[in-house]
PDB file of N, CA and C in Angstrom:
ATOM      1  N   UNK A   1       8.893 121.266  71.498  1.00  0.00           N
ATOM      2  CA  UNK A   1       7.837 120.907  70.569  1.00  0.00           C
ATOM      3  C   UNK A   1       6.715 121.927  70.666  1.00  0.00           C
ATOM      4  N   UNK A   2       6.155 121.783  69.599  1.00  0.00           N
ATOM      5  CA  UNK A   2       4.788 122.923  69.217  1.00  0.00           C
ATOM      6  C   UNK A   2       3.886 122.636  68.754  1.00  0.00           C
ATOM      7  N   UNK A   3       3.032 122.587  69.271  1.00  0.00           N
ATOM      8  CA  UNK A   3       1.344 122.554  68.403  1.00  0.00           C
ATOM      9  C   UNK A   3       1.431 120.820  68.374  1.00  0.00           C
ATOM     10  N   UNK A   4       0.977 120.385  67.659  1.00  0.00           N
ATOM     11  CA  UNK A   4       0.742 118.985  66.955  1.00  0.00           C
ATOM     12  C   UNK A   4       2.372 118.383  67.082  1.00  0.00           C
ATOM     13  N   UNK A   5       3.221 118.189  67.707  1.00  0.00           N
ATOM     14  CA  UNK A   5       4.559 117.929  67.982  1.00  0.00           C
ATOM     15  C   UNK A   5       5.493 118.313  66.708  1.00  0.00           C
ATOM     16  N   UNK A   6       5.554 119.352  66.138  1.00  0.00           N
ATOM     17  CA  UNK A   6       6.441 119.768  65.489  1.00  0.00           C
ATOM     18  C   UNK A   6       7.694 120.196  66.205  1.00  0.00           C
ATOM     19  N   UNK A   7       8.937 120.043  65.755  1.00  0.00           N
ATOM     20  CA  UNK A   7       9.954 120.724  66.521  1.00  0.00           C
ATOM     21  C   UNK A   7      10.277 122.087  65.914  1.00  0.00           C
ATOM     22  N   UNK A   8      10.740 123.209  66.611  1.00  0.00           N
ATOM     23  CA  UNK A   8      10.360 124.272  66.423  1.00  0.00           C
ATOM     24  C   UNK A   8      11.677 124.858  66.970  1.00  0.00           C
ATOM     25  N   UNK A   9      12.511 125.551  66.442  1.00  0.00           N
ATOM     26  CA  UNK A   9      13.685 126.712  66.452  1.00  0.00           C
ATOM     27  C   UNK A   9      13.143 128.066  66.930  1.00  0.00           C
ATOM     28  N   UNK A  10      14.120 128.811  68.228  1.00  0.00           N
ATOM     29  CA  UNK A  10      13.798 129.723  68.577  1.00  0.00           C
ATOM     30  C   UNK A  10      13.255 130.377  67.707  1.00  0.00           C
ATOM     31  N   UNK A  11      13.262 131.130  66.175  1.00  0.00           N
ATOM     32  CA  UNK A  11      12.633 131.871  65.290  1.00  0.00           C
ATOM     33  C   UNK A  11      11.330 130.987  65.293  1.00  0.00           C
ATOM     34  N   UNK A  12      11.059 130.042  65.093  1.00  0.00           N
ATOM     35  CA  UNK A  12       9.617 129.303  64.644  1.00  0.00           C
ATOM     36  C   UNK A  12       9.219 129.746  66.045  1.00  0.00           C
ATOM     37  N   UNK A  13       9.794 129.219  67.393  1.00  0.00           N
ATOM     38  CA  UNK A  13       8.868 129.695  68.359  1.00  0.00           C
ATOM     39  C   UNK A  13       8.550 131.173  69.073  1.00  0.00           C
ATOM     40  N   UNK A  14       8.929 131.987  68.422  1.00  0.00           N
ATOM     41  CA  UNK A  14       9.328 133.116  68.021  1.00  0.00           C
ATOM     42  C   UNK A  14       8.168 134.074  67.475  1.00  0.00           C
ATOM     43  N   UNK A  15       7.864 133.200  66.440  1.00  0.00           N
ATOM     44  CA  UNK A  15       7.368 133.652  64.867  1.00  0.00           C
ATOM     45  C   UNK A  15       5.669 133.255  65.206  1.00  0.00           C
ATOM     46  N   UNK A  16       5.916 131.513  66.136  1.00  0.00           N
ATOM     47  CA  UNK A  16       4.281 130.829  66.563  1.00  0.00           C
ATOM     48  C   UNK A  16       3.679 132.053  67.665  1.00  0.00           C
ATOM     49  N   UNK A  17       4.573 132.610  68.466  1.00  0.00           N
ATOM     50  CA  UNK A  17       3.774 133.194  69.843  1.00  0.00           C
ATOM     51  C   UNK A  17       3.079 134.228  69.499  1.00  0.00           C
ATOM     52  N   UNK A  18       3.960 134.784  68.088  1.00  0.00           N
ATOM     53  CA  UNK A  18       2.675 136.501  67.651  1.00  0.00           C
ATOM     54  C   UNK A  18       1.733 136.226  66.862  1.00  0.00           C
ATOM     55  N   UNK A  19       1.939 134.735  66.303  1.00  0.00           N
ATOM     56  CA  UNK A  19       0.892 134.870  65.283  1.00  0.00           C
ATOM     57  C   UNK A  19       1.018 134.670  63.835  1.00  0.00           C
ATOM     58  N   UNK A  20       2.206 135.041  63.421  1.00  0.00           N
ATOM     59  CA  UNK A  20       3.002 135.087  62.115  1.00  0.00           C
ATOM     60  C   UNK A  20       2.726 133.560  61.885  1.00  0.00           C
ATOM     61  N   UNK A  21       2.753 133.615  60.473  1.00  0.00           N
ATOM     62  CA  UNK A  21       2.707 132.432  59.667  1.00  0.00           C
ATOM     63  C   UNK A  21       3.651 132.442  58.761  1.00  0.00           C
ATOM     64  N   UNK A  22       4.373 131.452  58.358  1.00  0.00           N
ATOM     65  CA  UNK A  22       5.729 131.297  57.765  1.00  0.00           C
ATOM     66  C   UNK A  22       5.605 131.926  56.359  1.00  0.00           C
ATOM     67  N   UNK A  23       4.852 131.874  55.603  1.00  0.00           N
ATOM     68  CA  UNK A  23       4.403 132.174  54.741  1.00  0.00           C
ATOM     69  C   UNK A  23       4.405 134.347  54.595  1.00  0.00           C
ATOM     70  N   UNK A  24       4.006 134.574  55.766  1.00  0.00           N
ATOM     71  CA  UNK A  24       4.611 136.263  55.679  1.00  0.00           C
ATOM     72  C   UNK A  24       6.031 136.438  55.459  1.00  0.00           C
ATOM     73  N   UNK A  25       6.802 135.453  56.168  1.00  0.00           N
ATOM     74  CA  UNK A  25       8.368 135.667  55.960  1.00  0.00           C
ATOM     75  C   UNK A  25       8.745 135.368  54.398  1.00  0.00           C
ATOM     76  N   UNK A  26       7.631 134.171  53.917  1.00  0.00           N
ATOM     77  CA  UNK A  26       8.147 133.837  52.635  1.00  0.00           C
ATOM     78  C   UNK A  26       7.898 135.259  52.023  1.00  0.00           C
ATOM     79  N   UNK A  27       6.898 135.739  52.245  1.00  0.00           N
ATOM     80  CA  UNK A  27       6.712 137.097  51.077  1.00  0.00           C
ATOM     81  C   UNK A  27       7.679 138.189  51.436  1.00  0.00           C
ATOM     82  N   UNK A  28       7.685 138.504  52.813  1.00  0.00           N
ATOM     83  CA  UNK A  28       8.561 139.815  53.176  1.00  0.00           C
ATOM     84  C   UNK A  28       9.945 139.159  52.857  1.00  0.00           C
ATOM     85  N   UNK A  29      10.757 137.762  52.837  1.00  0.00           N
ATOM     86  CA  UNK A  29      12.243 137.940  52.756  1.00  0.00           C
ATOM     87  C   UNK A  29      11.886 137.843  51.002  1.00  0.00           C
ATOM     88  N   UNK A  30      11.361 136.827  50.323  1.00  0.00           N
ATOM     89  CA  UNK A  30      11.830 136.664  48.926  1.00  0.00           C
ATOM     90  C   UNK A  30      12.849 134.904  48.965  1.00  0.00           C
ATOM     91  N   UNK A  31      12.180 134.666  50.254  1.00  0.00           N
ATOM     92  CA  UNK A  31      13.197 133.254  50.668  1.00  0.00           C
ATOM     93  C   UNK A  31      12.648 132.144  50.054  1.00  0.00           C
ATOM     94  N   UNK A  32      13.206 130.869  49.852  1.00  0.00           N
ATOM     95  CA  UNK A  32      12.276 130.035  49.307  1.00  0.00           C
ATOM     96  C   UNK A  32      11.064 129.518  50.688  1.00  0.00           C
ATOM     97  N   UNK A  33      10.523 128.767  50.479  1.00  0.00           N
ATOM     98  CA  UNK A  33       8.793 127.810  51.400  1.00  0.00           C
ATOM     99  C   UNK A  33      10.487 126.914  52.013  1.00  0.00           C
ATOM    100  N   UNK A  34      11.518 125.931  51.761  1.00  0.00           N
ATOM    101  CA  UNK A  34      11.903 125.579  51.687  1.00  0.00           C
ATOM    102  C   UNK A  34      12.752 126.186  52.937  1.00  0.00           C
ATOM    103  N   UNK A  35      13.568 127.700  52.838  1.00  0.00           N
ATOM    104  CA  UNK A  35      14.502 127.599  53.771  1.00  0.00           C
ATOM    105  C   UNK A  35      13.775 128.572  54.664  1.00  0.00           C
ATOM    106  N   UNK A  36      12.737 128.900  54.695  1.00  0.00           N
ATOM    107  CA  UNK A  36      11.926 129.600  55.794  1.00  0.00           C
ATOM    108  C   UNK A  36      11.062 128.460  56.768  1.00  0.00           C
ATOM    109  N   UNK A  37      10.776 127.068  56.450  1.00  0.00           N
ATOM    110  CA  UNK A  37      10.540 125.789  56.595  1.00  0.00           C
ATOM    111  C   UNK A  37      11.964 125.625  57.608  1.00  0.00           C
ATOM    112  N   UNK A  38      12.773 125.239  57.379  1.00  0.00           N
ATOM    113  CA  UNK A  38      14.001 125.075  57.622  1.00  0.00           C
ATOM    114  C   UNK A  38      14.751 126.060  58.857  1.00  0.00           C
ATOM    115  N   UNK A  39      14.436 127.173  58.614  1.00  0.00           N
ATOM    116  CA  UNK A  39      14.720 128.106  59.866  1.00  0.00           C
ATOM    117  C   UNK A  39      14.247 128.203  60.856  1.00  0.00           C
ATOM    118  N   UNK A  40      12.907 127.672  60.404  1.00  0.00           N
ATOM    119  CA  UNK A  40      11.141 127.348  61.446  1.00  0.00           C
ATOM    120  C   UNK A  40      11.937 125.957  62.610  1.00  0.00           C
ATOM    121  N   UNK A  41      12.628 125.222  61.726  1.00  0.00           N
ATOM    122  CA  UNK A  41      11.891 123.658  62.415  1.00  0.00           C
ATOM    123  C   UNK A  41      13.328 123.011  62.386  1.00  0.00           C
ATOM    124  N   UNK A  42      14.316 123.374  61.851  1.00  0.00           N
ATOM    125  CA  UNK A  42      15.439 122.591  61.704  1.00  0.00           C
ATOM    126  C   UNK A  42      16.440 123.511  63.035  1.00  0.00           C
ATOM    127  N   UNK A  43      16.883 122.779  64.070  1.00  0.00           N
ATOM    128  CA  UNK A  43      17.559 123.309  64.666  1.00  0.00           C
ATOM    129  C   UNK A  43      19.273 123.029  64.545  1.00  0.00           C
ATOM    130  N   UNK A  44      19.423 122.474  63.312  1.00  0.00           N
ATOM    131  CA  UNK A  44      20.698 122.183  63.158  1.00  0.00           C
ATOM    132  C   UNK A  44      21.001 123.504  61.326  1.00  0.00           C
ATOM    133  N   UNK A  45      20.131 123.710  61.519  1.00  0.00           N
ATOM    134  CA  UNK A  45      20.314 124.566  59.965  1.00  0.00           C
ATOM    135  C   UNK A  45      20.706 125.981  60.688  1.00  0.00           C
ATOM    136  N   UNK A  46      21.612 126.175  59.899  1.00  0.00           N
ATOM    137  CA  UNK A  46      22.191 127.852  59.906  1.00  0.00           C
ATOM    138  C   UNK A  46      21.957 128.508  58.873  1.00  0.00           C
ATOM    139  N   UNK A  47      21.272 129.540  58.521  1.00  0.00           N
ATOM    140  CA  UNK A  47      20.811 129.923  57.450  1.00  0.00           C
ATOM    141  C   UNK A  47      22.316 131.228  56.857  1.00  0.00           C
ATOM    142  N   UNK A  48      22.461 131.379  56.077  1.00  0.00           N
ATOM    143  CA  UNK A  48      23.636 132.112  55.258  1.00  0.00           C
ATOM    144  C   UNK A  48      23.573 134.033  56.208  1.00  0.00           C
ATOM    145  N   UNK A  49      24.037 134.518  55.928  1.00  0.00           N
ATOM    146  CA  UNK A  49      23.989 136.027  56.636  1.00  0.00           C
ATOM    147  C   UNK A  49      23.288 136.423  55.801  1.00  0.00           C
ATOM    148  N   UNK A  50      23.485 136.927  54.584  1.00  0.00           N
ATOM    149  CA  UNK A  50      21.937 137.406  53.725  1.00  0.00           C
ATOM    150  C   UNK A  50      20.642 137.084  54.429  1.00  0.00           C
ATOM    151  N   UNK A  51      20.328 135.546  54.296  1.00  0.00           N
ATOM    152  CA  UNK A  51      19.037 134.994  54.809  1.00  0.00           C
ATOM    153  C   UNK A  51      18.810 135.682  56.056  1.00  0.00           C
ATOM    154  N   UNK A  52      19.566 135.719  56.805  1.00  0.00           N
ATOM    155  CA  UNK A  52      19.461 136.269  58.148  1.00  0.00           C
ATOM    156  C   UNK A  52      19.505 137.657  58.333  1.00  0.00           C
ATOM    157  N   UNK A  53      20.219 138.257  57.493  1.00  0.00           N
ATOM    158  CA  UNK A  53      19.743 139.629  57.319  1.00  0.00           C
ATOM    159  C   UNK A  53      18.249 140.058  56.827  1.00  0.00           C
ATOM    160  N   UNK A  54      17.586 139.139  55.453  1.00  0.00           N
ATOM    161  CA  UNK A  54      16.561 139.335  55.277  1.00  0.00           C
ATOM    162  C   UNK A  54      15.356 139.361  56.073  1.00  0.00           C
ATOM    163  N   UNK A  55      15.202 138.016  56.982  1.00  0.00           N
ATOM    164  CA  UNK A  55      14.670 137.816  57.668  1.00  0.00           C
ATOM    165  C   UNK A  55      14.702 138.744  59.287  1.00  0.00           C
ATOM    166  N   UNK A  56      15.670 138.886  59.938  1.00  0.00           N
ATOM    167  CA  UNK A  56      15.790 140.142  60.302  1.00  0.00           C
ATOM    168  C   UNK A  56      15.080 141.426  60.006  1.00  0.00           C
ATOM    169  N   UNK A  57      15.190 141.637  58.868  1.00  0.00           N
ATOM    170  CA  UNK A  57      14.743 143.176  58.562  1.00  0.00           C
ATOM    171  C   UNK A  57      13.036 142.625  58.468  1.00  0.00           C
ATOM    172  N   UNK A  58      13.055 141.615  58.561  1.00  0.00           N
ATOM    173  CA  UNK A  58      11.078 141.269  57.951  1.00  0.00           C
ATOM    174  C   UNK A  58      10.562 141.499  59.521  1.00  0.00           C
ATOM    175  N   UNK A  59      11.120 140.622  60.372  1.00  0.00           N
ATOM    176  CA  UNK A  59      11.153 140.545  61.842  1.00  0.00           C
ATOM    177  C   UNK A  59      10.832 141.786  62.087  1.00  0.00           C
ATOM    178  N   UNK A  60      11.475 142.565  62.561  1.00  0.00           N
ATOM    179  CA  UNK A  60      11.407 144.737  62.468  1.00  0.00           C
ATOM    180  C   UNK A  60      10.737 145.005  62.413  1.00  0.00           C
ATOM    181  N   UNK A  61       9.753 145.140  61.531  1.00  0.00           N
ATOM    182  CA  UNK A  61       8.787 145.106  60.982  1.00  0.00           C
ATOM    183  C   UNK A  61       7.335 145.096  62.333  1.00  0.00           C
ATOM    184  N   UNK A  62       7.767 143.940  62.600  1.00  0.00           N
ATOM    185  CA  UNK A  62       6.845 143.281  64.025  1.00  0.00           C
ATOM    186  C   UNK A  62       7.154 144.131  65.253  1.00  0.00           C
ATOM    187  N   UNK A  63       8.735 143.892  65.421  1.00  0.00           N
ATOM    188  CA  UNK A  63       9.108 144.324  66.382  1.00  0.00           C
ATOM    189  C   UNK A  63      10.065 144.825  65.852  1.00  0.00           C
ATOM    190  N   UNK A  64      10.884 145.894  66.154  1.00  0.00           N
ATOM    191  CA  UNK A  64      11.861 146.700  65.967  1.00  0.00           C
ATOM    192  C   UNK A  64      13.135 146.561  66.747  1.00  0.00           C
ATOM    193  N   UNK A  65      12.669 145.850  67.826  1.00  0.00           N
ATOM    194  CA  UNK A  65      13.992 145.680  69.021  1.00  0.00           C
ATOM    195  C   UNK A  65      14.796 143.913  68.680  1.00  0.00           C
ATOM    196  N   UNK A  66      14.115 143.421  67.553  1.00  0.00           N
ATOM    197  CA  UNK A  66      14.332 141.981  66.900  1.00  0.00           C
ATOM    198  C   UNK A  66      15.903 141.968  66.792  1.00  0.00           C
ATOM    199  N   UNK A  67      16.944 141.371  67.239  1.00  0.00           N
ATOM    200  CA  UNK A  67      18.404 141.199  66.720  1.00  0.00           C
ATOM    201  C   UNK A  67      18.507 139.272  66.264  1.00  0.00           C
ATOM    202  N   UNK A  68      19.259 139.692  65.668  1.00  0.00           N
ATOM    203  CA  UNK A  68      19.824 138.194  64.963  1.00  0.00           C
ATOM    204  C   UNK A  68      20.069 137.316  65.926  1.00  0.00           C
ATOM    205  N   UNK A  69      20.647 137.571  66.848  1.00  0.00           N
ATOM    206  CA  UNK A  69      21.791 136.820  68.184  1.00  0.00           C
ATOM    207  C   UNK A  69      20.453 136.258  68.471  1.00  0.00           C
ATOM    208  N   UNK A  70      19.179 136.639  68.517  1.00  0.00           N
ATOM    209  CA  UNK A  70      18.061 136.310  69.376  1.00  0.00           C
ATOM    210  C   UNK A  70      17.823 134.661  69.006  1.00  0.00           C
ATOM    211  N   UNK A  71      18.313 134.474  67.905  1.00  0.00           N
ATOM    212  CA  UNK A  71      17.613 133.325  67.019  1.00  0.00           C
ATOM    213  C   UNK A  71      18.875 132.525  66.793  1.00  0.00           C
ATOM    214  N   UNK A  72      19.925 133.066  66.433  1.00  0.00           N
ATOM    215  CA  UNK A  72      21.140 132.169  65.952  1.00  0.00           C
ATOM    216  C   UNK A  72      22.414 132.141  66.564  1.00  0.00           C
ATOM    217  N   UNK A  73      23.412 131.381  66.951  1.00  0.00           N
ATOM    218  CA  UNK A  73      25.070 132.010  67.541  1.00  0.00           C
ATOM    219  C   UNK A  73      25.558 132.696  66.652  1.00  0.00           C
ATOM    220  N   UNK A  74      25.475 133.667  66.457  1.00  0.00           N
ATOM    221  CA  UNK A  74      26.294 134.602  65.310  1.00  0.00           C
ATOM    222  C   UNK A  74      28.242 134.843  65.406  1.00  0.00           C
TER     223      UNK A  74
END
C-alpha cells in the first residue's frame, strides 16, 4: 500500500518514489487515464506488449537502465 492506502504495482511504486505522476505517462505513452490507472494499481492486469513497450520507452526517458522484466513476468 501507498500514500492514503492505495494498492500500488511495482510500476506505480516505481513511478510514486521519483515523483512522476500518472498523468506524464498518460502524455508520453498516448495510453488511455484508464490503462495507465490500471498498470499503477491493478496487480492482476497485464498490460498488452505495445503498452509495455510504450511505457517502457516513456520510463527511459527518466532512467535509461528501465527494462520491462522490472515491472512485469515477461
Amino acid at each position: 500500500m501507498f500514500g492514503l492506502g492505495k494498492t500500488r504495482t511495482k510500476l506505480g511504486k516505481w513511478i510514486d518514489k521519483r515523483g512522476i505522476k500518472q498523468e506524464w505517462l498518460v502524455n508520453k505513452t498516448k495510453l488511455s487515464r484508464n490503462t495507465i490507472s490500471w498498470v499503477c494499481s491493478d496487480t492482476n492486469y497485464t498490460p498488452g506488449l505495445r503498452s509495455v513497450q510504450k511505457i517502457t520507452k516513456a520510463l527511459r526517458e527518466v532512467d535509461p537502465s528501465v527494462r520491462a522484466d522490472q515491472f512485469w513476468d515477461l
